[in-house]
C-alpha atoms as a PDB file:
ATOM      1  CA  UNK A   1      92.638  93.634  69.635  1.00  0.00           C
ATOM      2  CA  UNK A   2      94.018  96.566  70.806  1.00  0.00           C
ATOM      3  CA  UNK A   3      97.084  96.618  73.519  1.00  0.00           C
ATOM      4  CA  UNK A   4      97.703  98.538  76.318  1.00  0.00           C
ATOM      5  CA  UNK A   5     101.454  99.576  76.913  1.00  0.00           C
ATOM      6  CA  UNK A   6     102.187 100.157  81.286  1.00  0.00           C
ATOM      7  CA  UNK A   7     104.321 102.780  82.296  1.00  0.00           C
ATOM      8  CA  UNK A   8     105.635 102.019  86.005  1.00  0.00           C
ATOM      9  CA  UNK A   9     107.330 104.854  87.777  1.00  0.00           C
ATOM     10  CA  UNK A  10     109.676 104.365  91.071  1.00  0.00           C
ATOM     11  CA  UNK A  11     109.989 107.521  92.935  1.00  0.00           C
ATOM     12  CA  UNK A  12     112.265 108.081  95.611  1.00  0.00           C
ATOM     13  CA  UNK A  13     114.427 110.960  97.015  1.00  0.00           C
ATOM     14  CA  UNK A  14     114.807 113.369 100.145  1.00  0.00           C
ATOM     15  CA  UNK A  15     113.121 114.044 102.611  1.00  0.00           C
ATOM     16  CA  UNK A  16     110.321 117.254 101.589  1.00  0.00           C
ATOM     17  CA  UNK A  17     111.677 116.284  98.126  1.00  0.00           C
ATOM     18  CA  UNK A  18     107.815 116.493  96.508  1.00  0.00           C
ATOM     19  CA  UNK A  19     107.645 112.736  96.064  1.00  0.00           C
ATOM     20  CA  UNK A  20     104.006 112.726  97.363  1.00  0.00           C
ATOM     21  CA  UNK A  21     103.068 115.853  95.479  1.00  0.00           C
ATOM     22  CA  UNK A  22     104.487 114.310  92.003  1.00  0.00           C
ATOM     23  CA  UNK A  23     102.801 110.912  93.283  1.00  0.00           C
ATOM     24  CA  UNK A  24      99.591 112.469  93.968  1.00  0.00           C
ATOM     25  CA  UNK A  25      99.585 114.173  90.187  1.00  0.00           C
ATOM     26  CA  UNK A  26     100.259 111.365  88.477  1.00  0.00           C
ATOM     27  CA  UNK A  27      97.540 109.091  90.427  1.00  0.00           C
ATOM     28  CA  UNK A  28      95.198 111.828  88.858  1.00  0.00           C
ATOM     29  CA  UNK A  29      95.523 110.048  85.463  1.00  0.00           C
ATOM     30  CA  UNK A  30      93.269 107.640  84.141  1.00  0.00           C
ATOM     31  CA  UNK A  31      93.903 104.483  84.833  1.00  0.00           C
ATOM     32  CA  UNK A  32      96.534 104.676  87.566  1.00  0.00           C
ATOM     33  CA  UNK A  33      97.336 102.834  91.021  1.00  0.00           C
ATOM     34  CA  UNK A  34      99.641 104.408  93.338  1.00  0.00           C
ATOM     35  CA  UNK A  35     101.378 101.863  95.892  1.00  0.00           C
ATOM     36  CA  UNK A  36     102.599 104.016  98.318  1.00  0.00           C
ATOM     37  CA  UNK A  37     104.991 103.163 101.310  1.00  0.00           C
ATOM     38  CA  UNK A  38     103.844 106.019 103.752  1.00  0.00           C
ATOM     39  CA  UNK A  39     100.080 104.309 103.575  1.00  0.00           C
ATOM     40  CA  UNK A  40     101.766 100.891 104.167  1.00  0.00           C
ATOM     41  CA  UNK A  41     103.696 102.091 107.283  1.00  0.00           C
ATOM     42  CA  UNK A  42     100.842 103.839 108.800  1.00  0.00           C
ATOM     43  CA  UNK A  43      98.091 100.666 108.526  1.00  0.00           C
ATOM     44  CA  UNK A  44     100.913  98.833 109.882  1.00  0.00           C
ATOM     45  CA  UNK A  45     102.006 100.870 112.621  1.00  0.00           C
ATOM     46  CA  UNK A  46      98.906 102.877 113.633  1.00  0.00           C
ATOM     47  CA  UNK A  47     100.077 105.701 116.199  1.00  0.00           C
ATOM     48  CA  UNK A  48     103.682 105.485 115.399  1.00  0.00           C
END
């Protein structure tokens, strides 16, 4: 049986900082699930 080891990564920072860029990279990998705030917010608060 093999085991698969998770890696979870927290990003946060400034404002034009690249968070979403570096997000959007690592979502590229297999595997992945990006839970992102900004996607949250905006189903949430359509038009805001």
């Amino acid at each position: 049986m093999s085991v698969k080891h998770a890696t979870l990564h927290l990003v946060c920072g400034k404002i034009a900082a690249g968070k979403s860029t570096l997000t959007a990279r690592l979502g590229q990998e297999p595997d992945t699930v990006v839970i992102a705030e900004n996607h949250w917010l905006a189903r949430l608060y359509p038009g805001a």
